[in-house]
C-alpha atoms as a PDB file:
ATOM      1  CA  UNK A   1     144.052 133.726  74.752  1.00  0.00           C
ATOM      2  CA  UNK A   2     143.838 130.519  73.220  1.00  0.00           C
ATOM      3  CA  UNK A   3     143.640 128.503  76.835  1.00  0.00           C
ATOM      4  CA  UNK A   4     140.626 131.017  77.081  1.00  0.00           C
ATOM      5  CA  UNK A   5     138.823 130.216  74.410  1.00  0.00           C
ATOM      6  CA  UNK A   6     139.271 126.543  75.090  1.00  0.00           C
ATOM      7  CA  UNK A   7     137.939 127.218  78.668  1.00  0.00           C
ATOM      8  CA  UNK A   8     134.787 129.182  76.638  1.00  0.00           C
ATOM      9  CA  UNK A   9     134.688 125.925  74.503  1.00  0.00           C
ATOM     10  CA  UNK A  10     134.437 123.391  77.280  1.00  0.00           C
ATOM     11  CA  UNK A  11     131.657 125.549  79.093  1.00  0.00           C
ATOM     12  CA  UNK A  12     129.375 126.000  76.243  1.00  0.00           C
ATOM     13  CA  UNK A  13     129.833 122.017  75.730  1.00  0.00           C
ATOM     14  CA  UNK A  14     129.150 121.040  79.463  1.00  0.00           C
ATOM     15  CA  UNK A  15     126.290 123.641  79.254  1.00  0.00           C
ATOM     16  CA  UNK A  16     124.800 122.497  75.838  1.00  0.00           C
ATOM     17  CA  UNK A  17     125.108 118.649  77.632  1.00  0.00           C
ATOM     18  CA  UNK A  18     123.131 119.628  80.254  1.00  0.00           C
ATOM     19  CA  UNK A  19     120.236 121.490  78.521  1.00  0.00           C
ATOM     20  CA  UNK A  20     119.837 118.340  76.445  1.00  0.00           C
ATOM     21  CA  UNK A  21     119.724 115.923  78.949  1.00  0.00           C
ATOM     22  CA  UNK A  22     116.776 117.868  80.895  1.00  0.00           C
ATOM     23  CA  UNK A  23     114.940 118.479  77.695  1.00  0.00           C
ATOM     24  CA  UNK A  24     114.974 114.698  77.067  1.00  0.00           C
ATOM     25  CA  UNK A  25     111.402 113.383  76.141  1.00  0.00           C
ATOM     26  CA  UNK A  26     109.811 110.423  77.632  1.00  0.00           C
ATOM     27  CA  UNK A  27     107.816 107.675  75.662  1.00  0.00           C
ATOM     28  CA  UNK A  28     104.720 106.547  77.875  1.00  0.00           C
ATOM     29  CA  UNK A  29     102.534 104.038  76.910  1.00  0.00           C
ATOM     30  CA  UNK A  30      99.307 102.281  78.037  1.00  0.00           C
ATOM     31  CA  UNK A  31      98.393  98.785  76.927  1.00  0.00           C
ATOM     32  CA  UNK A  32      95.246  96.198  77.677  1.00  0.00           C
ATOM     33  CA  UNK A  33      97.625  92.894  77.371  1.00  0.00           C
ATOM     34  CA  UNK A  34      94.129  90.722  77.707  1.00  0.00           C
ATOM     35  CA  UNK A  35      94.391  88.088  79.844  1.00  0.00           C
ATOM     36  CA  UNK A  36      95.867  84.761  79.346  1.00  0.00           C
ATOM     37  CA  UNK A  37      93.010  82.414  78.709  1.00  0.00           C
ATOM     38  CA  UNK A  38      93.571  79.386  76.376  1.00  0.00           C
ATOM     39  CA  UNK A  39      89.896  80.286  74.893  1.00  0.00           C
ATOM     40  CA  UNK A  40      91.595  82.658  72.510  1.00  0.00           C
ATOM     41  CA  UNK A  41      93.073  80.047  70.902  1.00  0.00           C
ATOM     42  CA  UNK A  42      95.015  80.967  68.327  1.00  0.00           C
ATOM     43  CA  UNK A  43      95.174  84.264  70.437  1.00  0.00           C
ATOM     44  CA  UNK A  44      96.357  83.193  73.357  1.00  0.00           C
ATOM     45  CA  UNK A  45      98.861  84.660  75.511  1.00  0.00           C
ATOM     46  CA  UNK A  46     101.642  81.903  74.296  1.00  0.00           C
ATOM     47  CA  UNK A  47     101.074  82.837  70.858  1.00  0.00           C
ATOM     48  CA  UNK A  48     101.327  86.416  71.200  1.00  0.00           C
ATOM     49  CA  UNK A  49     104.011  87.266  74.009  1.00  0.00           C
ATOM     50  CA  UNK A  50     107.016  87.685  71.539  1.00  0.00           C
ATOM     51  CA  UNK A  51     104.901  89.757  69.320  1.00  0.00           C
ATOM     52  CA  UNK A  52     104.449  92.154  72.377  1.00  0.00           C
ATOM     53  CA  UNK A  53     107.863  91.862  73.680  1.00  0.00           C
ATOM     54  CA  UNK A  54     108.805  93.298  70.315  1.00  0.00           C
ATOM     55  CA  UNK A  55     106.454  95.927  69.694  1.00  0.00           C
ATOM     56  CA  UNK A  56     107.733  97.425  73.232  1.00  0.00           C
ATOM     57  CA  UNK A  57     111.357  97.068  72.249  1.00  0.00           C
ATOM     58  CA  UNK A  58     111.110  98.461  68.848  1.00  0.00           C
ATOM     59  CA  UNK A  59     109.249 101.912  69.846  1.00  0.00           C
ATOM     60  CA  UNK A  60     111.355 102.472  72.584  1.00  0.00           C
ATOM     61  CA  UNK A  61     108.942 102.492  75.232  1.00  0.00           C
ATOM     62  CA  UNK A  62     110.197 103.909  78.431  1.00  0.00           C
ATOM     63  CA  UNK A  63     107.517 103.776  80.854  1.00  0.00           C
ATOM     64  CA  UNK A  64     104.047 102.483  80.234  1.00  0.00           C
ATOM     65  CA  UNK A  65     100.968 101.368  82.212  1.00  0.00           C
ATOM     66  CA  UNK A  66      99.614  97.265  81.254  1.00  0.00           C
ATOM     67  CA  UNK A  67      95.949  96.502  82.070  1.00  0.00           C
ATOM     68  CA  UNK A  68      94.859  92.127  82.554  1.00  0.00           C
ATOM     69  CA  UNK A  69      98.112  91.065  82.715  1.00  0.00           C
ATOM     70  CA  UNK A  70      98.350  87.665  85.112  1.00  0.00           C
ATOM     71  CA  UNK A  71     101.526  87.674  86.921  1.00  0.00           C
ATOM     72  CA  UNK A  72     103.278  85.317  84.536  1.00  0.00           C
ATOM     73  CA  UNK A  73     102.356  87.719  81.936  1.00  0.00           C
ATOM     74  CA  UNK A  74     104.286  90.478  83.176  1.00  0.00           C
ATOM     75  CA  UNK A  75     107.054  88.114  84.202  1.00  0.00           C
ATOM     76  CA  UNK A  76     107.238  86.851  80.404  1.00  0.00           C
ATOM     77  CA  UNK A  77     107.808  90.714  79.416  1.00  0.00           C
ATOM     78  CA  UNK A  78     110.173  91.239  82.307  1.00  0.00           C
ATOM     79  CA  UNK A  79     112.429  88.811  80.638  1.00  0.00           C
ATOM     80  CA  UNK A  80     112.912  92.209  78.492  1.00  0.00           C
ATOM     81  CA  UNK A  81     115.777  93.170  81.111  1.00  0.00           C
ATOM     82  CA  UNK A  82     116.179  96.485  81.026  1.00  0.00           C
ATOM     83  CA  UNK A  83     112.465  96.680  82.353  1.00  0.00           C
ATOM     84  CA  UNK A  84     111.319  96.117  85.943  1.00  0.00           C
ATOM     85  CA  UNK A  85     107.590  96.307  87.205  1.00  0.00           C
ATOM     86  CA  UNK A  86     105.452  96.728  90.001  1.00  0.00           C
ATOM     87  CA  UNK A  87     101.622  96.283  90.809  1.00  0.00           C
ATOM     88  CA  UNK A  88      99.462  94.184  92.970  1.00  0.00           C
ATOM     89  CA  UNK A  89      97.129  91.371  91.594  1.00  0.00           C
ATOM     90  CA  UNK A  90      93.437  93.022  91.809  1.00  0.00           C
ATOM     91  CA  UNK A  91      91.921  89.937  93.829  1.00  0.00           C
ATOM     92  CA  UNK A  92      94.513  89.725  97.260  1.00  0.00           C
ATOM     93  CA  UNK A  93      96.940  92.652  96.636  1.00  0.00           C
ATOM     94  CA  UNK A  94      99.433  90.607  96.267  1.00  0.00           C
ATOM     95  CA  UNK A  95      99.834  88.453  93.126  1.00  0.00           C
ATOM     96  CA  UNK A  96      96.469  86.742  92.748  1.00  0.00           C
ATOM     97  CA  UNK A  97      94.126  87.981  89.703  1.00  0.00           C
ATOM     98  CA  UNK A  98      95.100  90.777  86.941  1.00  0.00           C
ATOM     99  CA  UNK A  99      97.485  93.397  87.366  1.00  0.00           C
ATOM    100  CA  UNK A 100      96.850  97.190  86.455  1.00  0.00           C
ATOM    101  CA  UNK A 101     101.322  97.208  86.665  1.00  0.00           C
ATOM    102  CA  UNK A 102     103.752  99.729  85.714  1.00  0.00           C
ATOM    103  CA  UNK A 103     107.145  98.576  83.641  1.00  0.00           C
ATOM    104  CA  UNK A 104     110.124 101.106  83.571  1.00  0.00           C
ATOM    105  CA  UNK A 105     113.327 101.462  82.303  1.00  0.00           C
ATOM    106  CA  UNK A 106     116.004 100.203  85.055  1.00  0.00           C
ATOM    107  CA  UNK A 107     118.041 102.691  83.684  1.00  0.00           C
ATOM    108  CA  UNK A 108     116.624 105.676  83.374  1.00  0.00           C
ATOM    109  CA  UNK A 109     113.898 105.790  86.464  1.00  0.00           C
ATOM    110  CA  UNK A 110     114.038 105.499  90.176  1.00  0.00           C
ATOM    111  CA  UNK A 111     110.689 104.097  92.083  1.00  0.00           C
ATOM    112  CA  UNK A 112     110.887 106.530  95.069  1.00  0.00           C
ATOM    113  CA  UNK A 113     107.101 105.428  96.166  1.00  0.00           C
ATOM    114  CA  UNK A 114     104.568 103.274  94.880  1.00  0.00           C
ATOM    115  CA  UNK A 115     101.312 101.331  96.021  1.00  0.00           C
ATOM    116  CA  UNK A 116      97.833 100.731  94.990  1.00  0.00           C
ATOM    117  CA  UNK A 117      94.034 101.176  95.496  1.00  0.00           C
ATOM    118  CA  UNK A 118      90.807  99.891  94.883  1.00  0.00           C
ATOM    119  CA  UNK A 119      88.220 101.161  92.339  1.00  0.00           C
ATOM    120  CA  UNK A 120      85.480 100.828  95.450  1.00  0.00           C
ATOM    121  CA  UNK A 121      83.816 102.521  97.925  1.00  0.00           C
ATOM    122  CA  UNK A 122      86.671 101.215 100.522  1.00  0.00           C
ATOM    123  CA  UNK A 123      89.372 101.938  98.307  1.00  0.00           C
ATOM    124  CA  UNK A 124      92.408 100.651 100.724  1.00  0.00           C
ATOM    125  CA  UNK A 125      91.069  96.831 100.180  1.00  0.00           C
ATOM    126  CA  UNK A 126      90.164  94.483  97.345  1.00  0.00           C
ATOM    127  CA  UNK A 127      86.898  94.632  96.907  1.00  0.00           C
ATOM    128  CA  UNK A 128      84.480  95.326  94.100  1.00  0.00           C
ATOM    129  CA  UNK A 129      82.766  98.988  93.685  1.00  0.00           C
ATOM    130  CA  UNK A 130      79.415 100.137  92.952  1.00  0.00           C
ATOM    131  CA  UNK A 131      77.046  98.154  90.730  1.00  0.00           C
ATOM    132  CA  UNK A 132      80.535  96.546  89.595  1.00  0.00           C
ATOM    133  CA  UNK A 133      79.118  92.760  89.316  1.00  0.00           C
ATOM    134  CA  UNK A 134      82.245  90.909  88.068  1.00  0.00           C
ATOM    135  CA  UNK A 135      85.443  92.077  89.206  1.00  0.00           C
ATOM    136  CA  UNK A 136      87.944  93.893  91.435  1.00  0.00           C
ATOM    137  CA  UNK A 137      89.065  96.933  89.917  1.00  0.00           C
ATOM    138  CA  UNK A 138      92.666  98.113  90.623  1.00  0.00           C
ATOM    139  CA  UNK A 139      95.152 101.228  90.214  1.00  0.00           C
ATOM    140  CA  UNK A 140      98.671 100.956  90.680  1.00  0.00           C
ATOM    141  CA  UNK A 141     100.914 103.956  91.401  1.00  0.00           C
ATOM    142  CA  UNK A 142     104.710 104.786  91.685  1.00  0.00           C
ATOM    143  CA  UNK A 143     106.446 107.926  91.932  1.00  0.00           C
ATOM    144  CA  UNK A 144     109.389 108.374  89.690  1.00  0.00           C
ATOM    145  CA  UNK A 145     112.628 109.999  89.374  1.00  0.00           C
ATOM    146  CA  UNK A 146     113.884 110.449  86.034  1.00  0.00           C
ATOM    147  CA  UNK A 147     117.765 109.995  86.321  1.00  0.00           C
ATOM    148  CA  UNK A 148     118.272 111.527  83.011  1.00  0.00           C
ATOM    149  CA  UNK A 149     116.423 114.462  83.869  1.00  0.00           C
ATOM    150  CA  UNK A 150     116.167 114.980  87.117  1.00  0.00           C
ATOM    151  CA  UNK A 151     112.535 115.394  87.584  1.00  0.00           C
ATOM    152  CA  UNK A 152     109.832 113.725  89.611  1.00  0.00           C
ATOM    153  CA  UNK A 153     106.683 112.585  88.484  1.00  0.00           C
ATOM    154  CA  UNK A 154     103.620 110.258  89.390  1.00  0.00           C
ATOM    155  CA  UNK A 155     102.362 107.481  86.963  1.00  0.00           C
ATOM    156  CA  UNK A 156      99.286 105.669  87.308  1.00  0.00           C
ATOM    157  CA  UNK A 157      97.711 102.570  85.711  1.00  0.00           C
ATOM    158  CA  UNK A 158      94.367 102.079  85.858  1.00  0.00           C
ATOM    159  CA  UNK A 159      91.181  99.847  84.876  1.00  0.00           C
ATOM    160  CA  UNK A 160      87.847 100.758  85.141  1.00  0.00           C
ATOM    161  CA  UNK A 161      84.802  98.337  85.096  1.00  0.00           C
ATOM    162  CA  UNK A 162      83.358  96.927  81.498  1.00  0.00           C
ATOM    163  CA  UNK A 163      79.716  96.748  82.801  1.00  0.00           C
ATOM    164  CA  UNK A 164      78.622  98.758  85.769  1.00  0.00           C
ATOM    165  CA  UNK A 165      78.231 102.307  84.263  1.00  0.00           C
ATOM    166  CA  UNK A 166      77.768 104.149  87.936  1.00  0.00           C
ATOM    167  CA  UNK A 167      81.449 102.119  88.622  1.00  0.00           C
ATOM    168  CA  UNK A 168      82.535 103.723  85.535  1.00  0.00           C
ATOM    169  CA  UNK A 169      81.328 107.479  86.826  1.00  0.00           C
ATOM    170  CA  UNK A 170      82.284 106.735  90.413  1.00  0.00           C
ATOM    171  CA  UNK A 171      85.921 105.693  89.286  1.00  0.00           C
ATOM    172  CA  UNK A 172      86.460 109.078  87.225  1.00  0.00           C
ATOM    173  CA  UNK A 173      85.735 111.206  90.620  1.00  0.00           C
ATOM    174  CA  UNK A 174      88.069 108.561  92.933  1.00  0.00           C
ATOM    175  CA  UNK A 175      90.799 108.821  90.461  1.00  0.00           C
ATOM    176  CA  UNK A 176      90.667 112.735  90.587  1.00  0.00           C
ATOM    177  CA  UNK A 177      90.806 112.775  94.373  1.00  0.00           C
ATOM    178  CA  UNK A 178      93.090 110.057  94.909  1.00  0.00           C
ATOM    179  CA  UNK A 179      95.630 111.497  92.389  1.00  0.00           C
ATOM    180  CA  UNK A 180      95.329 114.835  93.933  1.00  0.00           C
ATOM    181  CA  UNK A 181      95.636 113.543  97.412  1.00  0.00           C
ATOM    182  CA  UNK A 182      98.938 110.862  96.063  1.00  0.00           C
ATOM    183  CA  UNK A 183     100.327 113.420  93.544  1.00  0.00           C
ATOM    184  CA  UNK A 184      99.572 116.586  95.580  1.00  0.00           C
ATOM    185  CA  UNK A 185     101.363 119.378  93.579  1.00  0.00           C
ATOM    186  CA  UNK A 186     104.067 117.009  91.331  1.00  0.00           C
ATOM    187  CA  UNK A 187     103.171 116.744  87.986  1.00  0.00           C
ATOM    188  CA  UNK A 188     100.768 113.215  87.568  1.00  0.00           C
ATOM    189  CA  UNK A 189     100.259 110.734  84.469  1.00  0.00           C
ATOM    190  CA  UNK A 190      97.643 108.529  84.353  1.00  0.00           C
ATOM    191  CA  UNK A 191      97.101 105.879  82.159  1.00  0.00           C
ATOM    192  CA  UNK A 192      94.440 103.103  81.629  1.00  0.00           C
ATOM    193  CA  UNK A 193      91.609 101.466  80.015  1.00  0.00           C
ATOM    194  CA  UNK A 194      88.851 103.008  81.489  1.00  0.00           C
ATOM    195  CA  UNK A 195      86.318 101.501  78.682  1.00  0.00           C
ATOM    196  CA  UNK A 196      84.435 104.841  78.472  1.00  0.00           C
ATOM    197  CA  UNK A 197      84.665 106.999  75.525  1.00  0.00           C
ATOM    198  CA  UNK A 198      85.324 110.740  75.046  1.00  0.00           C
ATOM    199  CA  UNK A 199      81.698 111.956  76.134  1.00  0.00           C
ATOM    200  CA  UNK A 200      81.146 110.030  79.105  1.00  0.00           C
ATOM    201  CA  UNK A 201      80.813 112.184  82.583  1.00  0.00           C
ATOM    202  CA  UNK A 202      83.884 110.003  83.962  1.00  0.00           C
ATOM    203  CA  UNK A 203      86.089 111.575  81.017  1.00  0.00           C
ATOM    204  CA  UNK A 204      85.403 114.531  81.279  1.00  0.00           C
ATOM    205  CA  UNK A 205      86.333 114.335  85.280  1.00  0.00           C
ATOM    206  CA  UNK A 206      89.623 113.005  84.545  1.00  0.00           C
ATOM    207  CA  UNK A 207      89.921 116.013  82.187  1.00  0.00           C
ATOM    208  CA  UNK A 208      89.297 118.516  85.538  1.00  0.00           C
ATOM    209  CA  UNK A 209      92.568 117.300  86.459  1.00  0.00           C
ATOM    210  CA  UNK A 210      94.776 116.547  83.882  1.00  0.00           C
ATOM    211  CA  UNK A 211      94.845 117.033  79.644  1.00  0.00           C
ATOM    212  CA  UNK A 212      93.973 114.421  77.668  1.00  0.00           C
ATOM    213  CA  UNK A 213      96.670 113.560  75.725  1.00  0.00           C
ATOM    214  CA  UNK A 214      95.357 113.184  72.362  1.00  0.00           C
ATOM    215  CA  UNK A 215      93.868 116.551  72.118  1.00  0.00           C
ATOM    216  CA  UNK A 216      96.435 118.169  73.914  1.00  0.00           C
ATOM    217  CA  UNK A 217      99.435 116.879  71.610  1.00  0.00           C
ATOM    218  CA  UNK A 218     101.646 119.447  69.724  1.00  0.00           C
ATOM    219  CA  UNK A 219     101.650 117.157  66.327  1.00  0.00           C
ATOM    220  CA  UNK A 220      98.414 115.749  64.958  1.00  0.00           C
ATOM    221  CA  UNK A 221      97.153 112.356  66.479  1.00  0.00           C
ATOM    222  CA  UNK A 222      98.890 109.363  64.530  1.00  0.00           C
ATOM    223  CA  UNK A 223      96.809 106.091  64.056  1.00  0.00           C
ATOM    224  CA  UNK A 224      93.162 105.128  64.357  1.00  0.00           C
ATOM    225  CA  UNK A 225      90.720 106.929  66.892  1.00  0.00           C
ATOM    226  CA  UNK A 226      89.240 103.661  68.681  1.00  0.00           C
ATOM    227  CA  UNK A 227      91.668 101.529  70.449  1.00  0.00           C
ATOM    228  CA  UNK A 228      89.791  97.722  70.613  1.00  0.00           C
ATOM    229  CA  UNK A 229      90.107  95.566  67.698  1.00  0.00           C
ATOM    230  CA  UNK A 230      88.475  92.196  69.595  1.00  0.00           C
ATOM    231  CA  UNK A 231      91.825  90.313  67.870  1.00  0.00           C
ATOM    232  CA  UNK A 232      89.967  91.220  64.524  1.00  0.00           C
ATOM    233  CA  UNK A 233      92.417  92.699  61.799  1.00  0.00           C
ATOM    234  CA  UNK A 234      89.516  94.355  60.016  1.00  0.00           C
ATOM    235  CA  UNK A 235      87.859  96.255  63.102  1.00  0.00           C
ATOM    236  CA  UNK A 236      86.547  99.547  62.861  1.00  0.00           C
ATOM    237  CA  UNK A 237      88.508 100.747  65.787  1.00  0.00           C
ATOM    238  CA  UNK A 238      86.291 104.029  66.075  1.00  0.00           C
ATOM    239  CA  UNK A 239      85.649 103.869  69.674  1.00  0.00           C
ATOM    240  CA  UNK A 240      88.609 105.379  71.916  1.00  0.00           C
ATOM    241  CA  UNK A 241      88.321 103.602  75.317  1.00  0.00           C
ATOM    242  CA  UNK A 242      92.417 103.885  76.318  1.00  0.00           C
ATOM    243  CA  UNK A 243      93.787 106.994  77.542  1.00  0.00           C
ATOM    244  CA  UNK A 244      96.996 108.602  78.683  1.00  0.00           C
ATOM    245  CA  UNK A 245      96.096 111.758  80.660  1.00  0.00           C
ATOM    246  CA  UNK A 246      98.846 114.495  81.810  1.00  0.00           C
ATOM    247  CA  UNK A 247      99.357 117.432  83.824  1.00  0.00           C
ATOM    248  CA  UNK A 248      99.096 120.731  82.507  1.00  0.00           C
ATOM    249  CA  UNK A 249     102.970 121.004  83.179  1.00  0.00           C
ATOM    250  CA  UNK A 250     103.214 118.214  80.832  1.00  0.00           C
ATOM    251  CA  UNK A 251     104.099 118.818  76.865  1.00  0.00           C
ATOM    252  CA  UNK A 252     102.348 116.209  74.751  1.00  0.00           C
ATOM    253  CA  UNK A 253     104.886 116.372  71.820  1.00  0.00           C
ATOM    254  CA  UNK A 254     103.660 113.096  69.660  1.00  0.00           C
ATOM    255  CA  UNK A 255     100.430 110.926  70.381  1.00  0.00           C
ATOM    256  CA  UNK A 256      99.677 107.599  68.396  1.00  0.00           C
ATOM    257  CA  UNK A 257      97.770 104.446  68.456  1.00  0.00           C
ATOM    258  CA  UNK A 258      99.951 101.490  67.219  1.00  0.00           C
ATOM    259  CA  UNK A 259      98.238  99.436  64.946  1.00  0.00           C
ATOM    260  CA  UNK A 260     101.379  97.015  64.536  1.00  0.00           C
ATOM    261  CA  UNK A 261     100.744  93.483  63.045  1.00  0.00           C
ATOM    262  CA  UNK A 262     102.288  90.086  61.980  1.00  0.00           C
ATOM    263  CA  UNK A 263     100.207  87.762  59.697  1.00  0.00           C
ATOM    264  CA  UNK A 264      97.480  90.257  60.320  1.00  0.00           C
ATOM    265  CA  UNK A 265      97.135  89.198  64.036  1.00  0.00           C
ATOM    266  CA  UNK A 266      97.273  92.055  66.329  1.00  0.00           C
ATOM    267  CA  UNK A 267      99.592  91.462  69.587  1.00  0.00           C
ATOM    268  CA  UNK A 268      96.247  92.397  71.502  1.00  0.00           C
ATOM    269  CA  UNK A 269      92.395  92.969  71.637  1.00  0.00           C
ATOM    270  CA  UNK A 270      93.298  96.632  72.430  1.00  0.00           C
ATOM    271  CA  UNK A 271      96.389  98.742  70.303  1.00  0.00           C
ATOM    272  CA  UNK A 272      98.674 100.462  73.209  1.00  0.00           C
ATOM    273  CA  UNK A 273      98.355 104.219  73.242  1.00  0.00           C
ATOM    274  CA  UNK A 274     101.903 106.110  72.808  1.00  0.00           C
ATOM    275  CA  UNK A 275     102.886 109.563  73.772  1.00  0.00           C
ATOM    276  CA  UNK A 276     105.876 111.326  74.320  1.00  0.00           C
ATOM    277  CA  UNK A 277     106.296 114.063  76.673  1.00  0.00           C
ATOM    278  CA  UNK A 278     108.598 116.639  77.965  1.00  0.00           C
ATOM    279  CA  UNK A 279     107.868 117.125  81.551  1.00  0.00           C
ATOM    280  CA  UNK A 280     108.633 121.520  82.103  1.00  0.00           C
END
């Protein structure tokens, strides 16, 4: 009898382990580094890199989406070891220009694909799109496996042209077809700067796909509603223009924008978007 209940004991355990460790959330974040460019003087990349390095490390991120970053940008936060990336630089597709990249845990997630497209009307090439004037717009892609878990997923980082508004509405519709056509039927994250607020026709075609995180978390949004300070510590931050969008199958259980400072010097000109999710 009492071998039995042992027996009893060690199942419920083993069970109870099990039913924790696929209910285990995931903290995604997406975050405009802004470039390195010694005009920012006191704001330049040197100055800041630490102060990003920690904010990462402190809240735990687990896997989150960077916009501008220059190669030796993400290399500086890959000295963070438990963190790998991948991403092509938007100008060649290799290193050259900024980086939409992807950083993950080591640990925790498996990069079973990954690759990258333009934000263009040839999207397998660099190139720029539209009435885009200044740049090459990129999205970088990866399809996980959460060893914890055990599920799959898609996570994409993406960032959509500052001036040309048709670039802006053309991007929304590529980035619903080519997540549908990528993701097909696993569930799909998507994160970026897509410097378009909550009314614009290229939100609202992301949201045909996938929720928009902020409204579709189960606690009340934490943090300011605009996410681009322009390195000023008294900005009105009202405008959102970073987003992390989910699949329905996703549970938004917390949503925040960081507003985390030293000396009252943001780590950024944008505050990184965080969400945790359960993925059903």
């Amino acid at each position: 009898m009492r071998l039995a209940f042992i027996f009893l004991l060690c199942g419920i355990l083993f069970a109870s382990a099990g039913f924790a460790q696929k209910n285990t959330p995931i903290t995604v974040a997406s975050y405009n580094l802004r470039y390195n460019t010694a005009n920012d003087g006191v704001n330049a990349w040197p100055n800041r890199k630490e102060m990003v390095k920690a904010l990462i490390t402190f809240h735990e991120f687990d896997v989150f989406g960077t916009q501008e970053g220059l190669r030796g940008q993400l290399d500086d936060i890959a000295e963070l070891e438990e963190f790998a990336f991948l991403g092509s630089g938007r100008d060649d597709g290799k290193q050259a220009g900024e980086h939409s990249a992807i950083f993950y845990r080591k640990d925790r997630f498996k990069v079973l694909k990954s690759g990258d497209f333009w934000l263009s009307e040839t999207p397998d090439k660099p190139g720029k799109g539209w009435d885009a004037t200044c740049c090459n717009r990129i999205c970088s892609w990866a399809k996980f496996k959460d060893l914890t878990t055990k599920k799959e997923f898609y996570f994409f980082s993406v960032h959509f042209d500052h001036q040309g508004v048709e670039a802006r509405r053309q991007s929304g519709k590529l980035m619903v077809q080519k997540i549908q056509e990528i993701a097909k039927d696993a569930p799909a994250i998507c994160a970026g700067d897509f410097n378009s607020t909550p009314e614009t026709e290229q939100i609202k075609e992301m949201q045909t796909l996938l929720n928009d995180s902020q409204r579709a978390s189960i606690t009340p949004p934490y943090g300011p509603e605009g996410t681009f300070n322009a390195f000023k510590f008294d900005a009105p931050m009202k405008n959102r223009i970073d987003y992390i969008f989910v699949d329905k199958r996703i549970s938004v259980l917390k949503y925040g924008v960081l507003t985390d400072a030293k000396e009252q010097r943001y780590p950024s000109d944008h505050q990184p978007v965080v969400i945790k999710v359960l993925i059903k």
